[in-house]
Protein backbone atom coordinates (compact mmCIF):
# COMPACT_ATOMS: atom_id res chain seq x y z
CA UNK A 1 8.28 18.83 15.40
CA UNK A 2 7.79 22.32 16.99
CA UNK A 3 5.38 22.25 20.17
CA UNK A 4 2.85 24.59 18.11
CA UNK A 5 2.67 21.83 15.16
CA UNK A 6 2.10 18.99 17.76
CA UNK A 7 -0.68 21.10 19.05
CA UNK A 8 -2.37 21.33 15.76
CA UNK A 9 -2.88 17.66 15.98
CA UNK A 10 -4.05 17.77 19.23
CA UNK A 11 -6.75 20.37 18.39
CA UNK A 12 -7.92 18.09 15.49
CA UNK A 13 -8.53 15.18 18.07
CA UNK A 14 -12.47 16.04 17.84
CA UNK A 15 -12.56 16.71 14.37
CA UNK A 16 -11.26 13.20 13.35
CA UNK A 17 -13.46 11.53 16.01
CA UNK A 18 -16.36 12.94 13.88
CA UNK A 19 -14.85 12.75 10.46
CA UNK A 20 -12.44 10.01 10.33
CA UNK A 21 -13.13 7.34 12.96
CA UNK A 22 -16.63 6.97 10.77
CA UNK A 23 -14.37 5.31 7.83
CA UNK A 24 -13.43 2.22 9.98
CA UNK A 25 -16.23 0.00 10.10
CA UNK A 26 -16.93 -2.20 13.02
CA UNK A 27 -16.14 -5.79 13.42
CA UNK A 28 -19.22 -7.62 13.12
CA UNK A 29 -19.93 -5.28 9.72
CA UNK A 30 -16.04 -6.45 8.18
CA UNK A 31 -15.84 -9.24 6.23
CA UNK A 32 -13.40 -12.08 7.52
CA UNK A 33 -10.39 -14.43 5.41
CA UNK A 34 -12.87 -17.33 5.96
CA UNK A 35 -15.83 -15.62 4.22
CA UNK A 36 -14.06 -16.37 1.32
CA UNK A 37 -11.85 -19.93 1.84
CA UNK A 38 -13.27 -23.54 2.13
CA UNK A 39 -14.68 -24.74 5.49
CA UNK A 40 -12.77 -26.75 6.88
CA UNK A 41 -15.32 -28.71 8.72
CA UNK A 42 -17.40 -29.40 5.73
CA UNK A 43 -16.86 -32.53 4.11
CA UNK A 44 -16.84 -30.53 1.10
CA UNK A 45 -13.44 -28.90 2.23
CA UNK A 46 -11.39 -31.06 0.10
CA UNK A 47 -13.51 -30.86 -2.93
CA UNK A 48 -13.29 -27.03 -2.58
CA UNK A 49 -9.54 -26.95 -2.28
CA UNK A 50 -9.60 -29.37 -5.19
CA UNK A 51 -10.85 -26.32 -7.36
CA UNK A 52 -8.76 -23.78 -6.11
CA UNK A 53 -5.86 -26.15 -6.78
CA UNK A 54 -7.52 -26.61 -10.71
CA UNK A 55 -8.30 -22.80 -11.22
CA UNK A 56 -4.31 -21.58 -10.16
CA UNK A 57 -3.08 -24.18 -12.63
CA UNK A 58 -4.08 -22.18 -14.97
CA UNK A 59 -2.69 -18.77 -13.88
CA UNK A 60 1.20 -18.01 -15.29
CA UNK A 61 4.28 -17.79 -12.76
CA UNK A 62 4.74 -13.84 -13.16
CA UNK A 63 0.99 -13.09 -11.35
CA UNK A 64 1.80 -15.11 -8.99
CA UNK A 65 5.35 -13.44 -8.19
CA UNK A 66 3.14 -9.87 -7.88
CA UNK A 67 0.33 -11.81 -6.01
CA UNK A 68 3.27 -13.36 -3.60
CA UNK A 69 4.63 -9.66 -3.61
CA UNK A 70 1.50 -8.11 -2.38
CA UNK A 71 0.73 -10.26 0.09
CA UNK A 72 3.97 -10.14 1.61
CA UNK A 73 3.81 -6.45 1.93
CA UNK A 74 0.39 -6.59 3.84
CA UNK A 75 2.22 -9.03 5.94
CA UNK A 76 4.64 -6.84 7.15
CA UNK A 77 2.03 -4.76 9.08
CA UNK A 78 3.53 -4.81 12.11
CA UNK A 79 6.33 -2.39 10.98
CA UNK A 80 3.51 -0.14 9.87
CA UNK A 81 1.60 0.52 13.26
CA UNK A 82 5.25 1.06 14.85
CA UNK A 83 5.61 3.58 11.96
CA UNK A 84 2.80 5.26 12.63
CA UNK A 85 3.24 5.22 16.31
CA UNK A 86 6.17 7.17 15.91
CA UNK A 87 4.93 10.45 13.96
CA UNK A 88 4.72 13.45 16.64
CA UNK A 89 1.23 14.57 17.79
CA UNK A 90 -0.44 11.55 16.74
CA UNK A 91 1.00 8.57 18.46
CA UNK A 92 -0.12 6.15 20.50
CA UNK A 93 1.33 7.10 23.80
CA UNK A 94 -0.26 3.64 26.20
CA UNK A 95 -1.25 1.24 23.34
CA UNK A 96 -4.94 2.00 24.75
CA UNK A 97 -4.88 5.89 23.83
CA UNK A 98 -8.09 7.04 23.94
CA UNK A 99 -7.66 9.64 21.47
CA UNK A 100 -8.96 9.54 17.88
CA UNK A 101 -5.83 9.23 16.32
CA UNK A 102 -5.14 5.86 18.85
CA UNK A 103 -8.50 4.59 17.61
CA UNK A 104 -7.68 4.62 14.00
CA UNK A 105 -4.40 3.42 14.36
CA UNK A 106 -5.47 0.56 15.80
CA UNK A 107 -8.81 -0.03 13.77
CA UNK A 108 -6.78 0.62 10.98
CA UNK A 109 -4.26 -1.94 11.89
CA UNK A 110 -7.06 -4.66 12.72
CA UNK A 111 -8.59 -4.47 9.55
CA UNK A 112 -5.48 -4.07 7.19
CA UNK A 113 -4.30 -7.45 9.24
CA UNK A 114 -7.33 -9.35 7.05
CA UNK A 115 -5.67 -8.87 4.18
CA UNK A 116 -2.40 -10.77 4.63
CA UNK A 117 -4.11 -13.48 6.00
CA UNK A 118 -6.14 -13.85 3.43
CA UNK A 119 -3.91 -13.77 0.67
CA UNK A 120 -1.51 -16.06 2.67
CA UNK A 121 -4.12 -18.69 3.25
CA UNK A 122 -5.16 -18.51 -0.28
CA UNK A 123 -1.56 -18.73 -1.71
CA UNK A 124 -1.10 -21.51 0.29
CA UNK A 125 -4.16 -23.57 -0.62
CA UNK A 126 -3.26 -23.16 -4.32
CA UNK A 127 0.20 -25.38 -4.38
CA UNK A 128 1.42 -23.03 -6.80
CA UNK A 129 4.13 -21.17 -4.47
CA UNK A 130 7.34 -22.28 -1.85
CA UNK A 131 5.42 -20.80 1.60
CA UNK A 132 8.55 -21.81 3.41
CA UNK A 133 10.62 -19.43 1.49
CA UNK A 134 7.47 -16.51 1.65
CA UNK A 135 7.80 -17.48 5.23
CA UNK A 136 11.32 -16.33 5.24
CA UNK A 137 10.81 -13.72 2.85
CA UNK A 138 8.39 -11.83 5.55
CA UNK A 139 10.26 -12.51 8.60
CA UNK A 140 13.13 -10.93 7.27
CA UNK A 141 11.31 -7.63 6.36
CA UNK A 142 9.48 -7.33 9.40
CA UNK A 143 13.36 -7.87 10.77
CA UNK A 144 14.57 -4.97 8.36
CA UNK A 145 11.73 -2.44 8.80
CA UNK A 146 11.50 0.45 6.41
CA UNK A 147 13.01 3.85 6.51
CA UNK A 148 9.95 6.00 4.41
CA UNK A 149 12.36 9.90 4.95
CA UNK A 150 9.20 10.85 6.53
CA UNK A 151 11.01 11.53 9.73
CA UNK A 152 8.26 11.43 12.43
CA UNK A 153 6.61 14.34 10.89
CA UNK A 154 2.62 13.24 10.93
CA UNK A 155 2.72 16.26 7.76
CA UNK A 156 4.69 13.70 5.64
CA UNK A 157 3.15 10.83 7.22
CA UNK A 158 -0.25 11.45 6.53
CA UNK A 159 1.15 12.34 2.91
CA UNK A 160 2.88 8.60 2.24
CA UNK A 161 -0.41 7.13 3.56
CA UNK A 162 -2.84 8.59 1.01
CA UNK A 163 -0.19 7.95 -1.65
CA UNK A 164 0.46 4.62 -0.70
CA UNK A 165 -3.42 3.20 -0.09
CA UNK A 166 -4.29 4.58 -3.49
CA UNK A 167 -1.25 2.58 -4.85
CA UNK A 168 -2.71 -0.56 -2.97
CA UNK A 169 -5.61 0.17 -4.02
CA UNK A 170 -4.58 0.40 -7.63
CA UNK A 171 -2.16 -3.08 -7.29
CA UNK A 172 -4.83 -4.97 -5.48
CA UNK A 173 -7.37 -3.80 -8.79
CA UNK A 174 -4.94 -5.33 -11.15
CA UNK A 175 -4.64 -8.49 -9.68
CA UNK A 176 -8.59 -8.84 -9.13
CA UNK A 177 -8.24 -8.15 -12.91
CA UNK A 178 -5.90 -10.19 -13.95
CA UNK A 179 -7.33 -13.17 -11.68
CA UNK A 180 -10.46 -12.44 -13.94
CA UNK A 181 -8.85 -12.97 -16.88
CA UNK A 182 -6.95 -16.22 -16.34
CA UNK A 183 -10.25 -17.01 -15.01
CA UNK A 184 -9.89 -17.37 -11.36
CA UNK A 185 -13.17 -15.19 -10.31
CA UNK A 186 -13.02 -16.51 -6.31
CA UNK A 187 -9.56 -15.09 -6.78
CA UNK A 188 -10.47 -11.57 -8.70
CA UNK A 189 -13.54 -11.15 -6.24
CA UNK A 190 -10.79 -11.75 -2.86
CA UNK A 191 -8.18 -9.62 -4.45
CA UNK A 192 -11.34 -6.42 -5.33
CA UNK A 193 -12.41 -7.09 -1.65
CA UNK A 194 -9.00 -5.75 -0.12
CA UNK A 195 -8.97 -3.03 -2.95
CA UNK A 196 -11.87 -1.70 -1.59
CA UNK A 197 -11.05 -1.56 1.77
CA UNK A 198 -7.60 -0.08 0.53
CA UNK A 199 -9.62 2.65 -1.12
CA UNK A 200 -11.49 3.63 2.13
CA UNK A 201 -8.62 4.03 4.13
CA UNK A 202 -6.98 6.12 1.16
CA UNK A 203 -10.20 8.30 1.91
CA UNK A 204 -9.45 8.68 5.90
CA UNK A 205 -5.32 9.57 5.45
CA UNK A 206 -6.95 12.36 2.22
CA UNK A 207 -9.12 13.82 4.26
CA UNK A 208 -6.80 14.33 6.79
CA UNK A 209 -4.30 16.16 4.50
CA UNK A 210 -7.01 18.06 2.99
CA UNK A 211 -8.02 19.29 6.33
CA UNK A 212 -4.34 19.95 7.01
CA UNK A 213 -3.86 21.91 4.01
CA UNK A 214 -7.32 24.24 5.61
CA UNK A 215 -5.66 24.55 8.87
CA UNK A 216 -1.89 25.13 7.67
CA UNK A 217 -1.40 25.22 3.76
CA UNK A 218 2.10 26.74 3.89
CA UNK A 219 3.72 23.51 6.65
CA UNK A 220 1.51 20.89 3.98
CA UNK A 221 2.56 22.16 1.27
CA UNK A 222 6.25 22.09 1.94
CA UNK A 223 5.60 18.82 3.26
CA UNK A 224 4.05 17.66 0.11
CA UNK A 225 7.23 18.91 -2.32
CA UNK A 226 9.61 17.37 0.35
CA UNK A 227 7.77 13.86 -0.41
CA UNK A 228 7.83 14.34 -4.04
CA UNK A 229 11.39 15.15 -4.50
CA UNK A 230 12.19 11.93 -1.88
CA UNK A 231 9.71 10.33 -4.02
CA UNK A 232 7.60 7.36 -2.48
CA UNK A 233 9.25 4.36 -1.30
CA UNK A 234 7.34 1.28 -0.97
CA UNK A 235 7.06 -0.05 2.30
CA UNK A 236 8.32 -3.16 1.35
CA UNK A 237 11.63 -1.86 -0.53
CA UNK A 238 13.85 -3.90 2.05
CA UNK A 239 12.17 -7.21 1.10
CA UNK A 240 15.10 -10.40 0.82
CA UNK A 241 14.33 -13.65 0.80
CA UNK A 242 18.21 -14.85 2.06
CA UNK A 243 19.83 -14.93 -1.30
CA UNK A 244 18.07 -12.13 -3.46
CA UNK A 245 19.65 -8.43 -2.87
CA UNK A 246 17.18 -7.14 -5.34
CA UNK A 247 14.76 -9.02 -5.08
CA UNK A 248 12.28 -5.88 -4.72
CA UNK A 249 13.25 -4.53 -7.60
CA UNK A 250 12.71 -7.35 -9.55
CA UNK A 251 9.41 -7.81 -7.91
CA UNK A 252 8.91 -4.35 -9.18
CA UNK A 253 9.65 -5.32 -12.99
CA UNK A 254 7.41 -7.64 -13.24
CA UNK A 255 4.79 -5.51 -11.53
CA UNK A 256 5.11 -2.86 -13.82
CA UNK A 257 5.57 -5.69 -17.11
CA UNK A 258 1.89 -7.55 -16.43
CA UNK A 259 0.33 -3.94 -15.29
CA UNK A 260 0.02 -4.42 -11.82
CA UNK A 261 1.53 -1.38 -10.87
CA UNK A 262 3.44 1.13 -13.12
CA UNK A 263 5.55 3.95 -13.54
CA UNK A 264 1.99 5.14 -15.04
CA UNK A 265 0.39 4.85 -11.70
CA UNK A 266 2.78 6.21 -9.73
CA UNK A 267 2.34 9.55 -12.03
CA UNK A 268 -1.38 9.12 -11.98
CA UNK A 269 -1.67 9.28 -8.20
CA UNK A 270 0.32 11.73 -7.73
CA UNK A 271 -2.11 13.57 -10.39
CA UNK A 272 -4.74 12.64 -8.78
CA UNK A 273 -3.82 14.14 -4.79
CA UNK A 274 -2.49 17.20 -6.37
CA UNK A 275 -5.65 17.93 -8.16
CA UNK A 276 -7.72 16.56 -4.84
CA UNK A 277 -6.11 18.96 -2.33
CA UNK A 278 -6.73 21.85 -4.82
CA UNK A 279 -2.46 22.50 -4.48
CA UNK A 280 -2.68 25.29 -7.55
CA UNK A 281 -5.52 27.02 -5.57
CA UNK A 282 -4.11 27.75 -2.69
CA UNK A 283 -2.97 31.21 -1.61
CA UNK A 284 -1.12 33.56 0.87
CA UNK A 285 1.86 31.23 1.13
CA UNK A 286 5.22 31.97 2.36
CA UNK A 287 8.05 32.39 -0.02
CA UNK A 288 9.18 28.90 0.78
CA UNK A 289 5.24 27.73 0.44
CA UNK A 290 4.88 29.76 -2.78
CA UNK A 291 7.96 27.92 -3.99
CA UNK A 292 6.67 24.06 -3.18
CA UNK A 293 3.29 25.12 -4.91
CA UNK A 294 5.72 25.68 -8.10
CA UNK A 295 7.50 22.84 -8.04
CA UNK A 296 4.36 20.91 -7.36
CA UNK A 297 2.41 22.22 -9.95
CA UNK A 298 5.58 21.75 -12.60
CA UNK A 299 5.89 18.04 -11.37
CA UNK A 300 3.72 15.83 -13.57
CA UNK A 301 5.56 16.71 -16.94
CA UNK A 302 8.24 15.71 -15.57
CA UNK A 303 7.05 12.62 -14.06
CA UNK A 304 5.26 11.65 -17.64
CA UNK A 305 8.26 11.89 -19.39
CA UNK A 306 9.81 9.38 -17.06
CA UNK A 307 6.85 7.19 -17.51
CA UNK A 308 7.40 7.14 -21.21
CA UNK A 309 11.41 6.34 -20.49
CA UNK A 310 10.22 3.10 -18.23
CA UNK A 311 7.91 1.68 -19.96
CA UNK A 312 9.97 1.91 -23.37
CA UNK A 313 12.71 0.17 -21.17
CA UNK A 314 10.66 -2.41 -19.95
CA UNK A 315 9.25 -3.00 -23.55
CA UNK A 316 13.11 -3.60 -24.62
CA UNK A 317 14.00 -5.88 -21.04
CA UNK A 318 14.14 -9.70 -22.43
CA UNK A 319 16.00 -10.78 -19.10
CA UNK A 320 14.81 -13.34 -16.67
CA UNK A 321 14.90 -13.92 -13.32
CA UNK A 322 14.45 -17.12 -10.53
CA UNK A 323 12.26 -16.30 -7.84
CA UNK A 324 12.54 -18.42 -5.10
CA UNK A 325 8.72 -17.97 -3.81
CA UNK A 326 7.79 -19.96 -6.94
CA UNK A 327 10.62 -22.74 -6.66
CA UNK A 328 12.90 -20.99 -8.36
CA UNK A 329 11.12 -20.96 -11.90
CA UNK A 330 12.50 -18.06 -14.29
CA UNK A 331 10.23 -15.38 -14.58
CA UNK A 332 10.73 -12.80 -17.30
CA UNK A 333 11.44 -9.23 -15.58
């Protein structure tokens, strides 16, 4: 990153203290994983895993191989803070930084680590799923890391996050739906919980870009087509469980087959930040901004049209696959 970018950030140190820093909330206001799992120093403890145990009996093998999925990507958090302690201008330099963009990182990091441990502790008190090999699955992708193409430029960076919180946001809304349904509400209420704190934090990383694209639309813009033509890789897209090579993408196929996250979404987002940041609007652009903004702006055509082509593929796809988080039980992709 040029010195003059990195300084950008540095000027905006004040702004996100009073604009961003406000979205975390502090730790005696957060809910905890135990607000919502049996005591276990109640003598009721048993009884209440009892009915957790009853209620997942009822839910089918694919929502749990996208539950299982989800939860191991908010496991893998510790790649994420080293991710975002390696974008220019924003990092944090001790591990104490006082700066605001040290603060959220780490107040980001603390209450995105609820999640996982939630989810795990639930999955585990159900007896539906192989922890052992979820275990596994998580210790090798904290192992593998991620490469996200968004090399260390906090532009791109802060673009992947809003994308990628408003796709948690959206997966973590379909399985509180889908728990609903197979009537699991403890379930559906836990899984809406970490959608909503998803959605805040998808507010924080917007607002940054949006004040981004105030203080230098032609640098976010570019940065914004560079992302789209990259397109958005999931954090977790090195997941393996030992055995699996693709074990991702077949995460991914049944994902987008029950509705938790879709080729529809993807397109919908990317809607949705385009129109947010006001992308058509903006003005006196280089000739390299003026040509993002076009590409941009010509992008969700082309990204409906590939909606269409997946989900007409997925309608056809009769294939199955063994997923070892669920002792190896087929699961149609």
């Amino acid at each position: 990153m040029p010195p003059e970018k990195i300084e950008i950030f540095q000027s905006l140190d004040s702004w996100a203290r009073d604009n961003i820093l406000s979205l975390l909330k502090p730790v005696e206001k957060c809910w905890q994983p135990q607000d919502f799992l049996p005591e276990p120093s109640t003598e009721g403890f048993y009884d209440q895993v009892r009915e957790i145990r009853l209620r997942a009996k009822e839910i089918p093998d694919d929502y749990f191989v996208c539950l299982v999925g989800d939860m191991i990507t908010e496991e893998a958090l510790p790649t994420y803070q080293t991710w975002i302690n390696s974008l220019d201008g924003v990092r944090d330099e001790t591990g104490v930084s006082p700066t605001s963009w040290g603060i959220w990182s780490r107040g980001w990091t603390a209450e995105e680590n609820r999640h996982g441990d939630l989810l795990n502790k639930y999955l585990y008190l159900s007896g539906r799923v192989d922890m052992k090999m979820i275990e596994k699955t998580i210790q090798y992708l904290i192992g593998s890391g991620m490469n996200l193409r968004t090399e260390n430029n906090p532009y791109m960076g802060f673009i992947y996050t809003s994308f990628q919180e408003r796709a948690t946001f959206i997966s973590h809304g379909n399985t509180g739906r889908l728990a609903k349904e197979y009537g699991d509400l403890k379930l559906a209420q836990i899984c809406g919980t970490i959608a909503s704190d998803e959605k805040r934090h998808e507010n924080a990383y917007s607002k940054i870009v949006e004040k981004l694209f105030e203080v230098d639309p032609d640098c976010t813009v570019v940065a914004l087509a560079d992302m789209m033509r990259k397109k958005i890789i999931m954090p977790a897209h090195l997941m393996y469980d030992g055995s699996n090579n693709s074990l991702f993408d077949h995460f991914s196929l049944v994902a987008q087959r029950i509705g938790v996250y879709t080729a529809k979404d993807y397109a919908d987002i990317l809607e949705f930040l385009i129109a947010r940041w006001k992308v058509a609007d903006l003005t006196e652009l280089s000739s390299k901004g003026e040509e993002a903004q076009e590409y941009l702006c010509t992008l969700i055509p082309r990204f409906r049209r590939l909606e269409e082509r997946v989900r007409s593929r997925v309608t056809e796809e009769r294939s199955t696959m063994p997923f070892s988080w669920i002792y190896g039980r087929e699961v149609r992709l």
